[in-house]
Protein backbone atom coordinates (compact mmCIF):
# COMPACT_ATOMS: atom_id res chain seq x y z
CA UNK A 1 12.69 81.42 49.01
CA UNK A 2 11.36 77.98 48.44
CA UNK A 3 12.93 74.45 47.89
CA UNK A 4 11.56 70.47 47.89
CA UNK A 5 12.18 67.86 50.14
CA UNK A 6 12.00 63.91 48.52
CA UNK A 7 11.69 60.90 50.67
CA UNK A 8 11.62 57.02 49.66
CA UNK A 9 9.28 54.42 51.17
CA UNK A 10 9.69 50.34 50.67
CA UNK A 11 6.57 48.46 51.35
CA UNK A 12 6.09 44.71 51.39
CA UNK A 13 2.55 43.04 51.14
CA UNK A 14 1.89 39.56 51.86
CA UNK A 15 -0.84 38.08 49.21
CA UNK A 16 -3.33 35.29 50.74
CA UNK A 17 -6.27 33.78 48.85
CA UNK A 18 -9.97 34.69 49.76
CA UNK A 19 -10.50 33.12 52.92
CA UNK A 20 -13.96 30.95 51.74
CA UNK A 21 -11.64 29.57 48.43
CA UNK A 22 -8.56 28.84 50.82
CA UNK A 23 -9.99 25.28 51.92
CA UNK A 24 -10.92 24.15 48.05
CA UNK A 25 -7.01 26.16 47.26
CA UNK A 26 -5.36 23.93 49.63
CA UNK A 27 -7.09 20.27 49.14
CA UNK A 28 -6.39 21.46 45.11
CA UNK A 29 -3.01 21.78 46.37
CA UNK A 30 -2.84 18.44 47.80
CA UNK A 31 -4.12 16.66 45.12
CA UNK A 32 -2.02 18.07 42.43
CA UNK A 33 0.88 17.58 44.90
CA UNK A 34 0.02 13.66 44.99
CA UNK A 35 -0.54 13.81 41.28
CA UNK A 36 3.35 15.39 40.83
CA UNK A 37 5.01 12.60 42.69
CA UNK A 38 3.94 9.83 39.55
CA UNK A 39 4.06 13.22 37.16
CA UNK A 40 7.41 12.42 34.87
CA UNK A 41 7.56 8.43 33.89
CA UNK A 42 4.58 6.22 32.46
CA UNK A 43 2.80 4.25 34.33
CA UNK A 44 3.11 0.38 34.07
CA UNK A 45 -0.16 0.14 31.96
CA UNK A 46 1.43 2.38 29.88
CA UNK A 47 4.99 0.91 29.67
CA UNK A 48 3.25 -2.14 28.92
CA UNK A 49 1.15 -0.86 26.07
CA UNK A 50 4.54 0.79 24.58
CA UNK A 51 6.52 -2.82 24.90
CA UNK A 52 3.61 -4.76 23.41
CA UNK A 53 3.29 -1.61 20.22
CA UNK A 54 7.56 -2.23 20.26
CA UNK A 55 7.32 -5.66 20.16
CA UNK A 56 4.54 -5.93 17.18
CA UNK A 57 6.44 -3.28 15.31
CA UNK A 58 9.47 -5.48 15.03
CA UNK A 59 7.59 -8.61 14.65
CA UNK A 60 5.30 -7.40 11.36
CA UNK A 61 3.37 -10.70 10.22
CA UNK A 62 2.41 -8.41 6.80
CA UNK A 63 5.98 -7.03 5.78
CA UNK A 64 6.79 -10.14 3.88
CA UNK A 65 4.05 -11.57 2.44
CA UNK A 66 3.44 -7.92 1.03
CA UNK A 67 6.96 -7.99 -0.33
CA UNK A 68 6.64 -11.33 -1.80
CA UNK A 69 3.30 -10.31 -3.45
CA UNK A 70 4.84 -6.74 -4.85
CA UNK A 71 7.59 -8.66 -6.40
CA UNK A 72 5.81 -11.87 -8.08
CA UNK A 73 3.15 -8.64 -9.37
CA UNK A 74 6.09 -7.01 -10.56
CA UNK A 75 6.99 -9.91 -12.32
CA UNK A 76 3.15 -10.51 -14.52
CA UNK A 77 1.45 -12.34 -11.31
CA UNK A 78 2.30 -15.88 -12.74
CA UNK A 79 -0.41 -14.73 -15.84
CA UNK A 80 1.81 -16.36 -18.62
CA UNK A 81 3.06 -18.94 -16.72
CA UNK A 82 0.77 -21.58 -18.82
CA UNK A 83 1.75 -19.76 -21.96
CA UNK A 84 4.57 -22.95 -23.24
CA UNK A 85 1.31 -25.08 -22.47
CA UNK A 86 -1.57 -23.49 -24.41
CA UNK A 87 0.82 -23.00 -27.40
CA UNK A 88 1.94 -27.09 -26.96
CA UNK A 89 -1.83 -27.90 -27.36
CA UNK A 90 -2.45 -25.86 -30.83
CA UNK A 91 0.75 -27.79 -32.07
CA UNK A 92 -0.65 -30.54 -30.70
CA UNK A 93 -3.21 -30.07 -33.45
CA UNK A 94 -1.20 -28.81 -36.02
CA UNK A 95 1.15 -32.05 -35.85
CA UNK A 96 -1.76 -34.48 -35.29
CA UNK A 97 -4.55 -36.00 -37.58
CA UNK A 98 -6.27 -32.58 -37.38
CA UNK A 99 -2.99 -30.40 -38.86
CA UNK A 100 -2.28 -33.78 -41.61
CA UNK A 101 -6.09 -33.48 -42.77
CA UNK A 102 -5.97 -29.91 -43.15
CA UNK A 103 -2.45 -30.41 -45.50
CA UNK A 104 -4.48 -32.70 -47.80
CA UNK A 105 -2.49 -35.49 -47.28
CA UNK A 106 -5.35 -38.18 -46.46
CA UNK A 107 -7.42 -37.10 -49.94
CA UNK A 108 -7.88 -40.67 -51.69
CA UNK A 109 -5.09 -42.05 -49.37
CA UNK A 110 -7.96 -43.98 -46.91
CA UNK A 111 -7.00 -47.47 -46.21
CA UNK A 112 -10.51 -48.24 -45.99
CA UNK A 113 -11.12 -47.21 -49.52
CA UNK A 114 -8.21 -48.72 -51.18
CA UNK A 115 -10.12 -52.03 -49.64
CA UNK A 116 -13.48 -51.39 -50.81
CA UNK A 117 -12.03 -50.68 -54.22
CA UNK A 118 -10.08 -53.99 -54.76
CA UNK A 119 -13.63 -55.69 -53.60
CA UNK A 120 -15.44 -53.43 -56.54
CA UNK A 121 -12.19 -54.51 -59.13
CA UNK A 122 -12.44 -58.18 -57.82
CA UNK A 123 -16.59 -58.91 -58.06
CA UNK A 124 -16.14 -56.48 -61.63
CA UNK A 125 -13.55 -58.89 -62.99
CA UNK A 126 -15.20 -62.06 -62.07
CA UNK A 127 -18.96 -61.23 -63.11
CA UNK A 128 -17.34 -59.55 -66.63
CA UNK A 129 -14.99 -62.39 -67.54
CA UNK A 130 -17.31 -65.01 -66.00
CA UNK A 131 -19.67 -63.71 -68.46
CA UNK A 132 -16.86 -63.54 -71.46
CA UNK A 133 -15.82 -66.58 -70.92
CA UNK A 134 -19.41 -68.09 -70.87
CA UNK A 135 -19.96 -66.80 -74.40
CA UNK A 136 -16.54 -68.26 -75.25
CA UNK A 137 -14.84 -64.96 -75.72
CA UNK A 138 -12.99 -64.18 -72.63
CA UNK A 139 -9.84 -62.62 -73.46
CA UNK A 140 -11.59 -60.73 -76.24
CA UNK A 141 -10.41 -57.46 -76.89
CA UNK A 142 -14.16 -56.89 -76.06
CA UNK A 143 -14.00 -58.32 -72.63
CA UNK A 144 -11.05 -56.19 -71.89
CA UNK A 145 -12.89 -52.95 -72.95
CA UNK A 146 -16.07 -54.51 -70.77
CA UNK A 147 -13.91 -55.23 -68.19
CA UNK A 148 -12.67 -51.90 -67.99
CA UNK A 149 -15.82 -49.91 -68.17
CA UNK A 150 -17.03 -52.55 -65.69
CA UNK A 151 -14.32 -51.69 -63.00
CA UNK A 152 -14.60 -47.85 -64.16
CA UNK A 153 -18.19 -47.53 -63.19
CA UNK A 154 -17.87 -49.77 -60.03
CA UNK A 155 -15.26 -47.34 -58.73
CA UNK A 156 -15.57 -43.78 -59.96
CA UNK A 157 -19.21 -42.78 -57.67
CA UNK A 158 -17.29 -44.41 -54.21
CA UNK A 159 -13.69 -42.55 -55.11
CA UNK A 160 -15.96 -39.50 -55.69
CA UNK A 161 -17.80 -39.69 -52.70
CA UNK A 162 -14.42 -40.44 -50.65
CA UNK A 163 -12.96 -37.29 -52.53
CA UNK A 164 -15.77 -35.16 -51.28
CA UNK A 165 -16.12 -36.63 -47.71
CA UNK A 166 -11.80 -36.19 -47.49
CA UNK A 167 -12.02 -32.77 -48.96
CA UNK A 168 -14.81 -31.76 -46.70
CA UNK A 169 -12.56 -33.38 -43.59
CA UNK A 170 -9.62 -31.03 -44.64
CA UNK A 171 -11.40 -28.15 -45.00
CA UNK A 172 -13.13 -28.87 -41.27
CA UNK A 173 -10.14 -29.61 -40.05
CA UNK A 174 -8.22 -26.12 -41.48
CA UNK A 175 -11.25 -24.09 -40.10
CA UNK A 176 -10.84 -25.95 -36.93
CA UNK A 177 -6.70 -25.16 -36.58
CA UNK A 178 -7.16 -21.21 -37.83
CA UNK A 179 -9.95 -21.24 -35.00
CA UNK A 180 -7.73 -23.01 -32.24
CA UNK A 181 -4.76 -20.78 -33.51
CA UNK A 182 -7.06 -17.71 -32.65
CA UNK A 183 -7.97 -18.95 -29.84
CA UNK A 184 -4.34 -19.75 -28.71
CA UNK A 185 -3.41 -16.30 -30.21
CA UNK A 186 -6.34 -14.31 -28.08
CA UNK A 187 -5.38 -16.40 -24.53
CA UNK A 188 -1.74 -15.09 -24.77
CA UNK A 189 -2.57 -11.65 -25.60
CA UNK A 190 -5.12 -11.80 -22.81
CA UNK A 191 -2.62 -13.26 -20.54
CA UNK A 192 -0.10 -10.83 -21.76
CA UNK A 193 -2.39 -7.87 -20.69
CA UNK A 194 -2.84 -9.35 -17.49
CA UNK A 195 0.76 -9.30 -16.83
CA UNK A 196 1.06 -5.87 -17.72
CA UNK A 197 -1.62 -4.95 -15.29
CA UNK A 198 -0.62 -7.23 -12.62
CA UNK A 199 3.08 -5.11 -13.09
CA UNK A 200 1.30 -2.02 -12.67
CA UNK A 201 -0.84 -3.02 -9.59
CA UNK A 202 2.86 -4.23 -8.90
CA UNK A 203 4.32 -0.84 -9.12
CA UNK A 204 1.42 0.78 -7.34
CA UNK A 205 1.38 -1.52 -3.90
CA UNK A 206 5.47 -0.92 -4.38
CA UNK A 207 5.26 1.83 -2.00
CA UNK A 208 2.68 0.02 0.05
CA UNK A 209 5.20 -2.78 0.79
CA UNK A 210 7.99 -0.72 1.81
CA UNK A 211 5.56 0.97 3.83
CA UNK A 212 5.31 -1.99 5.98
CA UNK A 213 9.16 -2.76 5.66
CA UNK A 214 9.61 0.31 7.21
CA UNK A 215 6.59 0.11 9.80
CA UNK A 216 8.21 -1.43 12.72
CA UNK A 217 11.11 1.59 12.45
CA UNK A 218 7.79 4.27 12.72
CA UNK A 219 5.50 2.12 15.20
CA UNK A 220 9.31 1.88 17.13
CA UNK A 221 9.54 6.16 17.37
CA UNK A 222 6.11 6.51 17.94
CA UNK A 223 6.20 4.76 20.88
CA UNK A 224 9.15 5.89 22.26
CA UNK A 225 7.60 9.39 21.26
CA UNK A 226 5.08 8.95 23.35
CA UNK A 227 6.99 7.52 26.04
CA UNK A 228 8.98 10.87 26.70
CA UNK A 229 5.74 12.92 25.63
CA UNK A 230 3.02 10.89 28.33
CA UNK A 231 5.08 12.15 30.98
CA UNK A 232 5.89 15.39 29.55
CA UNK A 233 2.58 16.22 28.83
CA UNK A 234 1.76 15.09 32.19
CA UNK A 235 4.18 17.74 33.84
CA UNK A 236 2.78 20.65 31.66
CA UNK A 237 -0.95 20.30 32.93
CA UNK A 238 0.55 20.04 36.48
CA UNK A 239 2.62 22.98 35.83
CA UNK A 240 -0.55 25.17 33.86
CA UNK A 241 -2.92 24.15 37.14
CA UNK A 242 -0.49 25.21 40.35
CA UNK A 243 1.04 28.20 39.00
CA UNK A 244 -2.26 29.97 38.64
CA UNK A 245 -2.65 28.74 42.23
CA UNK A 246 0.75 29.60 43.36
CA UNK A 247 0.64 32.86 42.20
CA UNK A 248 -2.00 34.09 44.81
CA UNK A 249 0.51 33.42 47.37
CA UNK A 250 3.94 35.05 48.51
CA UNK A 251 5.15 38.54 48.78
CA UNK A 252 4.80 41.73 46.94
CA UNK A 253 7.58 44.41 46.56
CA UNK A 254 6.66 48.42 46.03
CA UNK A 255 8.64 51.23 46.80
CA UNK A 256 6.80 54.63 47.36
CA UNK A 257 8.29 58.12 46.46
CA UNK A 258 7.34 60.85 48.91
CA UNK A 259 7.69 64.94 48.01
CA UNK A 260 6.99 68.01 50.22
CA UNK A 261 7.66 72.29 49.26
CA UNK A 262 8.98 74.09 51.88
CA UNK A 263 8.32 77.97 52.24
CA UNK A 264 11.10 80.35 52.53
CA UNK A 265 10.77 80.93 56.56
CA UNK A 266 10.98 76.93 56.68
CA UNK A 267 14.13 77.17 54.89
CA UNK A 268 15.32 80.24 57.13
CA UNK A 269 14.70 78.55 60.38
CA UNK A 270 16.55 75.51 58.90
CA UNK A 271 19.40 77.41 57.94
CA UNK A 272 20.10 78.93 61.48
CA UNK A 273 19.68 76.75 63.46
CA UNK A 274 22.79 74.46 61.48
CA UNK A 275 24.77 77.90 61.89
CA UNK A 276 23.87 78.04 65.27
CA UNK A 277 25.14 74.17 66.08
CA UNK A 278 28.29 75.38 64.61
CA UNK A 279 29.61 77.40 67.88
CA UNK A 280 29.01 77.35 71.53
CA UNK A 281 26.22 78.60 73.70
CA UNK A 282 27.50 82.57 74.70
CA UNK A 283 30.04 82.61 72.46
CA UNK A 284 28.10 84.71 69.75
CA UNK A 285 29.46 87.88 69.30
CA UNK A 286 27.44 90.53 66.49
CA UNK A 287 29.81 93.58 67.80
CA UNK A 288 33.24 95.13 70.18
């Protein structure tokens, strides 16, 4: 005959740090205790750092004059803004002496000429018919043909030398317009391209600008970010360094299980004696 007996035991063990480390524990202790009471809001150098980021970020000295820049880029950088000018000068030229010389229109039409050829006719005329008429033939159909070469040969080198010297002016003065007009011509192209590239540094600082519109809204959550996450992060080291600590400390649970075999006589004696608490002392009876 056999059988098994089970018993439960509860034990409870009090934890305490190593006795040499308890003084170093408990002055840790203290510190981080004095540490937790400003753990959980900024401290004034702090608040005052996040005011003065708060106030810059809604007073941004950049945000227009980047926006004003962007746009007039956007809009050629003022580069053809002298365009109505620089076209008024080559008409300027075209309209003036320069642009009438050019047409031909002052070929044998020089005051100054038509003077110095009535001076020729008139000294012509008077030494020919002074001459005629000393002979006593003025009149003469031979003083007219005299008179004629005369005047002919006074004035045909100086209005050939005038043509030449006019001609020469107009054709100066046509190489001088087709240069100004290319000229003209190669400034507004030029100016033209730098429009075009002052609209496409315009387009690439676009995102720069609003950038800055927008920086006082990001500088404004950044520093409200970090005024929740200063103190937050100020309450997680606290709470990473004392729960090591605080975990040397306190009370330990266990519960033990206990077994034992009894043998069959065990059992036996066991038995009887309950049998025997179930009557009186004498009262026992095996027979009549």
């Amino acid at each position: 005959m056999g059988g098994t007996s089970k018993s439960t035991t509860t034990q409870s063990q009090s934890l305490s740090p190593y006795d040499p480390a308890s003084g170093a524990l408990k002055g840790l202790l203290g510190g981080l205790t004095n540490l937790a009471g400003t753990a959980g809001s900024a401290t004034p150098a702090q608040t005052g750092a996040l005011n003065t980021i708060e106030a810059n970020a809604n007073n941004n000295p950049f945000a227009s004059p980047m926006t004003s820049g962007t746009l007039g880029l956007l809009n050629g950088g003022g580069a053809t803004n002298n365009d109505a000018a620089i076209r008024s000068n080559l008409g300027m030229l075209q309209n003036g002496i320069v642009g009438q010389t050019a047409s031909g229109a002052n070929i044998g039409n020089n005051p100054a000429l038509k003077a110095q050829l009535d001076q020729i006719t008139t000294d012509v005329t008077n030494q020919t018919n002074g001459a005629w008429a000393a002979a006593g033939r003025d009149g003469s159909p031979g003083n007219t043909q005299a008179l004629a070469r005369g005047i002919a040969s006074g004035v045909a080198p100086v209005i050939a030398a005038q043509y030449n010297t006019d001609t020469a002016n107009a054709l100066n003065a046509a190489n001088t317009l087709y240069g100004a007009g290319n000229t003209t011509y190669g400034i507004l192209n030029a100016n033209n391209a730098t429009a075009n590239q002052n609209f496409t540094n315009g387009v690439g600082t676009a995102g720069t600008a609003l950038d800055s519109q927008n920086w006082g809204a990001n500088a404004t959550l950044a520093a409200e970010a970090q005024r929740f996450g200063i103190p937050a992060s100020q309450l997680t080291t606290l709470l990473g360094a004392i729960s090591p600590v605080a975990a040397q400390f306190g009370t330990q649970n266990g519960t033990s299980n206990t077994e034992s075999q009894m043998s069959g006589a065990q059992q036996f004696a066991t038995i009887a004696s309950g049998i025997g608490s179930l009557w009186p002392k004498g009262n026992i009876s095996f027979g009549s």
